[in-house]
C-alpha atoms as a PDB file:
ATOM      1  CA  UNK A   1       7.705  16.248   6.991  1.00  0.00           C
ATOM      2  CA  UNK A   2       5.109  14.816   8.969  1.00  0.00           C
ATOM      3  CA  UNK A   3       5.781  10.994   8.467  1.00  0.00           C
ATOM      4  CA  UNK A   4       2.952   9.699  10.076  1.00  0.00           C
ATOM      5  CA  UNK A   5       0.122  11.970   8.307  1.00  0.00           C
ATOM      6  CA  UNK A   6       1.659  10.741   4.895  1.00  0.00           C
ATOM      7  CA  UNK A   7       1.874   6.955   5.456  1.00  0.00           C
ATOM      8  CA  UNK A   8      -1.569   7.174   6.897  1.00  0.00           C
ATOM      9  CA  UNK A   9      -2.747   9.168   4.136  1.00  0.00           C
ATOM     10  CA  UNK A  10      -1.192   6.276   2.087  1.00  0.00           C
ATOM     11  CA  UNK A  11      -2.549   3.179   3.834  1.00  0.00           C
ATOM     12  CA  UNK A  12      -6.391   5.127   3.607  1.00  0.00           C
ATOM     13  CA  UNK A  13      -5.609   4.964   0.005  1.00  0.00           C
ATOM     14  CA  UNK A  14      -4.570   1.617  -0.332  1.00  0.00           C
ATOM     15  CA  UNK A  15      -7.453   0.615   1.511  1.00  0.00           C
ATOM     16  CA  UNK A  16      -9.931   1.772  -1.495  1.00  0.00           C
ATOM     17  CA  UNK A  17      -7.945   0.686  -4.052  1.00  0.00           C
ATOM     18  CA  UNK A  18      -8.205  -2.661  -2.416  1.00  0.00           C
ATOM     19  CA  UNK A  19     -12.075  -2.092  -1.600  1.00  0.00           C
ATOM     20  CA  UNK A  20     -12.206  -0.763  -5.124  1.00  0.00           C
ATOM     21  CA  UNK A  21     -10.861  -3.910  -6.502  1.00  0.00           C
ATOM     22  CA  UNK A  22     -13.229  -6.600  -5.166  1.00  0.00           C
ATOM     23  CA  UNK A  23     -15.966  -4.838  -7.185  1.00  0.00           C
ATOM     24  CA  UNK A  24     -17.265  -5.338 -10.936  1.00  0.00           C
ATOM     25  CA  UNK A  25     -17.882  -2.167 -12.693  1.00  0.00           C
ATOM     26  CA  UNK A  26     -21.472  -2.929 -12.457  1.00  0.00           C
ATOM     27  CA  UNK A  27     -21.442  -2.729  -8.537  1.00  0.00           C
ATOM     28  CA  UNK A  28     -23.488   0.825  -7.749  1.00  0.00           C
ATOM     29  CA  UNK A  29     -20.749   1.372  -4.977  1.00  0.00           C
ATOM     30  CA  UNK A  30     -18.071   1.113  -7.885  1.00  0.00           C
ATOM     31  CA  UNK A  31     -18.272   4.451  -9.242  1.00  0.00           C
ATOM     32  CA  UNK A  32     -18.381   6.343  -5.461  1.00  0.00           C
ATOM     33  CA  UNK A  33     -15.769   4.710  -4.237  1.00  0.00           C
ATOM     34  CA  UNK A  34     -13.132   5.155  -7.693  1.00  0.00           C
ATOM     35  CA  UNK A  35     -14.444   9.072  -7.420  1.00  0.00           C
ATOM     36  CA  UNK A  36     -13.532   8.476  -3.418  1.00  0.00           C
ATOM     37  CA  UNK A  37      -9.955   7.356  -4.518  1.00  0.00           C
ATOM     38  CA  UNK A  38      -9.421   9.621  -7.061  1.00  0.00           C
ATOM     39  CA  UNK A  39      -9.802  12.520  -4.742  1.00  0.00           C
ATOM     40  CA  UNK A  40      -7.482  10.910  -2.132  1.00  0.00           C
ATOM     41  CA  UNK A  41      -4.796  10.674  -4.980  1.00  0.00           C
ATOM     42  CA  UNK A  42      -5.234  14.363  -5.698  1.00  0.00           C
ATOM     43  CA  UNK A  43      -5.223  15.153  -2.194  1.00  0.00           C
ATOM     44  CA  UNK A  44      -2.103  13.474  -1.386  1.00  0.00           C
ATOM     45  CA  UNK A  45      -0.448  14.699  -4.676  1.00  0.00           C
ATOM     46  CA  UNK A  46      -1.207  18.022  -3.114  1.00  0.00           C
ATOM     47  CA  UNK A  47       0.009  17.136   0.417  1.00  0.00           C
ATOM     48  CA  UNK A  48       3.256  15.627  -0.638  1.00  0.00           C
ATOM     49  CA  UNK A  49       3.830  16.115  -4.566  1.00  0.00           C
ATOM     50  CA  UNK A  50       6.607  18.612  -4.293  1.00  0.00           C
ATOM     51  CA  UNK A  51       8.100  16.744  -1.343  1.00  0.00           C
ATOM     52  CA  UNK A  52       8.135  13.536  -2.857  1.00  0.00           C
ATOM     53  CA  UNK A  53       9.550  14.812  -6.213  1.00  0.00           C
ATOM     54  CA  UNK A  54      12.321  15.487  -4.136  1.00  0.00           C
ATOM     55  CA  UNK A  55      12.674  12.492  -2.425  1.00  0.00           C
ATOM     56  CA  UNK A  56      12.322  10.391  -6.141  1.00  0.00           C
ATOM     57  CA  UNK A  57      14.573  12.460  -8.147  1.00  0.00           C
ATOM     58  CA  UNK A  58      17.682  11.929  -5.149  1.00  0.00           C
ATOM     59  CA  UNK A  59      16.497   8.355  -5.561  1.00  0.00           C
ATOM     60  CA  UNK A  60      16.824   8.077  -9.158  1.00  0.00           C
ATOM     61  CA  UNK A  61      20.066   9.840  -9.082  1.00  0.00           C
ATOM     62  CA  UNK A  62      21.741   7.444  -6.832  1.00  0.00           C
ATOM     63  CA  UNK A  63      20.557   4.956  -9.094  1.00  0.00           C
ATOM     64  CA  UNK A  64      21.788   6.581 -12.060  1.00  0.00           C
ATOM     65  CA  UNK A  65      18.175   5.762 -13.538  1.00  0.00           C
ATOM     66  CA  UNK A  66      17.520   6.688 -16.919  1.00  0.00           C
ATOM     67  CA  UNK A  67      13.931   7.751 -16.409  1.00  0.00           C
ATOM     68  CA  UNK A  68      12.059  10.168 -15.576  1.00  0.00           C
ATOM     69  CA  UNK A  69      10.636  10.562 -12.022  1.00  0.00           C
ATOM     70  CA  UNK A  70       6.814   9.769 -12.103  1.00  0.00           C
ATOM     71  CA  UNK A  71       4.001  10.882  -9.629  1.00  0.00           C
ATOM     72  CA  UNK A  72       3.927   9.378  -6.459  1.00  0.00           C
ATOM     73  CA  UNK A  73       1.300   7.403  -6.561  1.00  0.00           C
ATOM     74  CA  UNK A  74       2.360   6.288  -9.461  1.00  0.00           C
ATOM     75  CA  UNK A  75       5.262   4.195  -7.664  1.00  0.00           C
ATOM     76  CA  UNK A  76       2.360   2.418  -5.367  1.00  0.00           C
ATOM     77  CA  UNK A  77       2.080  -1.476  -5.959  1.00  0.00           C
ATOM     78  CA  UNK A  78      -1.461  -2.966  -7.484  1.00  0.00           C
ATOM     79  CA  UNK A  79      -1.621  -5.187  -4.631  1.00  0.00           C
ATOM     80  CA  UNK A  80       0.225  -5.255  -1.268  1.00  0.00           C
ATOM     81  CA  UNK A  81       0.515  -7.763   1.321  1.00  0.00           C
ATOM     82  CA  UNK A  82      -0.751  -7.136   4.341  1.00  0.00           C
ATOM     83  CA  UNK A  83       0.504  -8.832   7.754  1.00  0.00           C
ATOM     84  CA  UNK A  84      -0.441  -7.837  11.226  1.00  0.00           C
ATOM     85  CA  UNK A  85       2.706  -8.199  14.400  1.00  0.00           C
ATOM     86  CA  UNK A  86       1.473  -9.230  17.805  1.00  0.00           C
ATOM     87  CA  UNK A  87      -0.278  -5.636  19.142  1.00  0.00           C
ATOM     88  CA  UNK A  88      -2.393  -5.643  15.643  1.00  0.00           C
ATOM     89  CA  UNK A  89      -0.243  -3.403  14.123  1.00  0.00           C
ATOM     90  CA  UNK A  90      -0.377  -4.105   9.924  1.00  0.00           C
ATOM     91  CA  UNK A  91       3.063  -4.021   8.341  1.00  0.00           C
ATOM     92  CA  UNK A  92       2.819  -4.106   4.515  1.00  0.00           C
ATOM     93  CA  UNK A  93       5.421  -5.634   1.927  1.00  0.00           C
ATOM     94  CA  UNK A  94       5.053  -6.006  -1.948  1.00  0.00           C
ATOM     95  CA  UNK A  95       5.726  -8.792  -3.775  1.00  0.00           C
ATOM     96  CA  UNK A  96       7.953  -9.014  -7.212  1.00  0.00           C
ATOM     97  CA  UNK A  97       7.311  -6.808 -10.334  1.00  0.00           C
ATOM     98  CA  UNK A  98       5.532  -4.487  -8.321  1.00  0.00           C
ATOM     99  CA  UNK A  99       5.949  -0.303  -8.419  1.00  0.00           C
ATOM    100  CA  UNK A 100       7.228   1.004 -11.697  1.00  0.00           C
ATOM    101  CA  UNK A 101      10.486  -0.511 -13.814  1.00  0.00           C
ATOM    102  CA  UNK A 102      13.393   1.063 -13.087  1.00  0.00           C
ATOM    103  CA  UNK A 103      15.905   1.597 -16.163  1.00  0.00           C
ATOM    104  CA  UNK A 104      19.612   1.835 -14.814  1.00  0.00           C
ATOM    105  CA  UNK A 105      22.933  -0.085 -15.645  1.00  0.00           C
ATOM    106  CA  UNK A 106      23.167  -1.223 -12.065  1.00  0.00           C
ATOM    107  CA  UNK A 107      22.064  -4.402 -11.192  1.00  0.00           C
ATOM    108  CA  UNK A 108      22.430  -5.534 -15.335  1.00  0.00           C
ATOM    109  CA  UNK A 109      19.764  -8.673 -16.805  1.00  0.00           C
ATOM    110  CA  UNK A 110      17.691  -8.184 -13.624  1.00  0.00           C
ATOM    111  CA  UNK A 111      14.184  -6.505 -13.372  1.00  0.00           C
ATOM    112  CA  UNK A 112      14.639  -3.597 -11.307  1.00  0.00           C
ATOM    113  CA  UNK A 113      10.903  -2.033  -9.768  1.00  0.00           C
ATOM    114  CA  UNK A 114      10.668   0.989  -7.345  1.00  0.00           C
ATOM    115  CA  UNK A 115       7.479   1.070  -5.345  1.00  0.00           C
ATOM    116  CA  UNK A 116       5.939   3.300  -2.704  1.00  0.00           C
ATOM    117  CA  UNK A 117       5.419   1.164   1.048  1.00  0.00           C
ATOM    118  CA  UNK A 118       3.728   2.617   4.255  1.00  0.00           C
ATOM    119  CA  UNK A 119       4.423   1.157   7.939  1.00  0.00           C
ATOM    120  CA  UNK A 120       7.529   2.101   8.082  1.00  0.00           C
ATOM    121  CA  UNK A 121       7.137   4.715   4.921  1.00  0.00           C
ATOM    122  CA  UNK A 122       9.883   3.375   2.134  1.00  0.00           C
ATOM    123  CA  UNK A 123      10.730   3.548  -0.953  1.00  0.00           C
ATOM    124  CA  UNK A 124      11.826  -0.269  -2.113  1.00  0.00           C
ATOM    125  CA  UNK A 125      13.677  -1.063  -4.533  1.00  0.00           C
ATOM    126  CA  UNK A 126      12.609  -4.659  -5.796  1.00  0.00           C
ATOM    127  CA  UNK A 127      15.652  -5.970  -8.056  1.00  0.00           C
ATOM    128  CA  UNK A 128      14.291  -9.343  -9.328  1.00  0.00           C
ATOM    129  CA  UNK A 129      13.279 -11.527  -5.770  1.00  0.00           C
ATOM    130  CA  UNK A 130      15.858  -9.208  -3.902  1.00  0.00           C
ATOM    131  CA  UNK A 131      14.410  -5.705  -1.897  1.00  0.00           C
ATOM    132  CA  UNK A 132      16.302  -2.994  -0.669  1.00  0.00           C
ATOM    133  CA  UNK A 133      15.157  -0.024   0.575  1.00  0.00           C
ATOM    134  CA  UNK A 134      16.444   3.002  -0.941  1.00  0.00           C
ATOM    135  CA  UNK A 135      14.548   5.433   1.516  1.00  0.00           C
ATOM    136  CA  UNK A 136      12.788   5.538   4.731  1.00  0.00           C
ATOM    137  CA  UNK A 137      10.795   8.061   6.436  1.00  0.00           C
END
């Protein structure tokens, strides 16, 4: 697995769904740019699906989650935050809520969210205001 061609491929994407989102549907870029995305999402579904369905179901396993295992994309957050360290290098985090609920008996009466982070590329598992990462690239 070529870690570095997938959380690139990743961080190009959530560069136009961020671009994407500081338009109105009116915008004439709007529609280019959501066509742009889409066909980054397919891409990387056809990159990485298989690999990643791999990677989720072990995850959901440990977890004992009761769901099913979703596209990958589908585990990336709506918005991420985006810091830079001292050579310029961005490091993203997510904040609370984000990814997609998780539905297991660990962790009872707390929210549990799994979500889909590049630089390092993890899988984080956001239980309430707590985050563990439950894999790493």
């Amino acid at each position: 697995m070529n870690v570095k061609a997938i959380n690139d491929m990743l961080v190009t994407i959530i560069e136009h769904k961020a671009n994407l989102n500081t338009l109105t549907y009116d915008n004439p870029k709007y529609d280019k740019i959501e066509d742009n995305l889409h066909d980054l999402e397919d891409e990387f579904l056809d990159m990485y699906g298989d690999t990643f369905e791999e990677i989720l179901d072990d995850i959901h396993e440990k977890l004992d989650a009761d769901n099913e295992v979703l596209l990958p994309i589908a585990y990336m957050a709506n918005t991420y935050q985006i810091s830079s360290d001292d050579k310029g290098n961005k490091n993203y985090d997510v904040k609370p809520g984000e990814g997609i609920q998780i539905d297991t008996d660990k962790f009872p009466g707390k929210l549990k969210t799994l979500v889909l982070v590049p630089s390092p590329l993890r899988f984080v598992l956001l239980i309430d205001n707590k985050k563990e990462i439950v894999w790493q690239g």
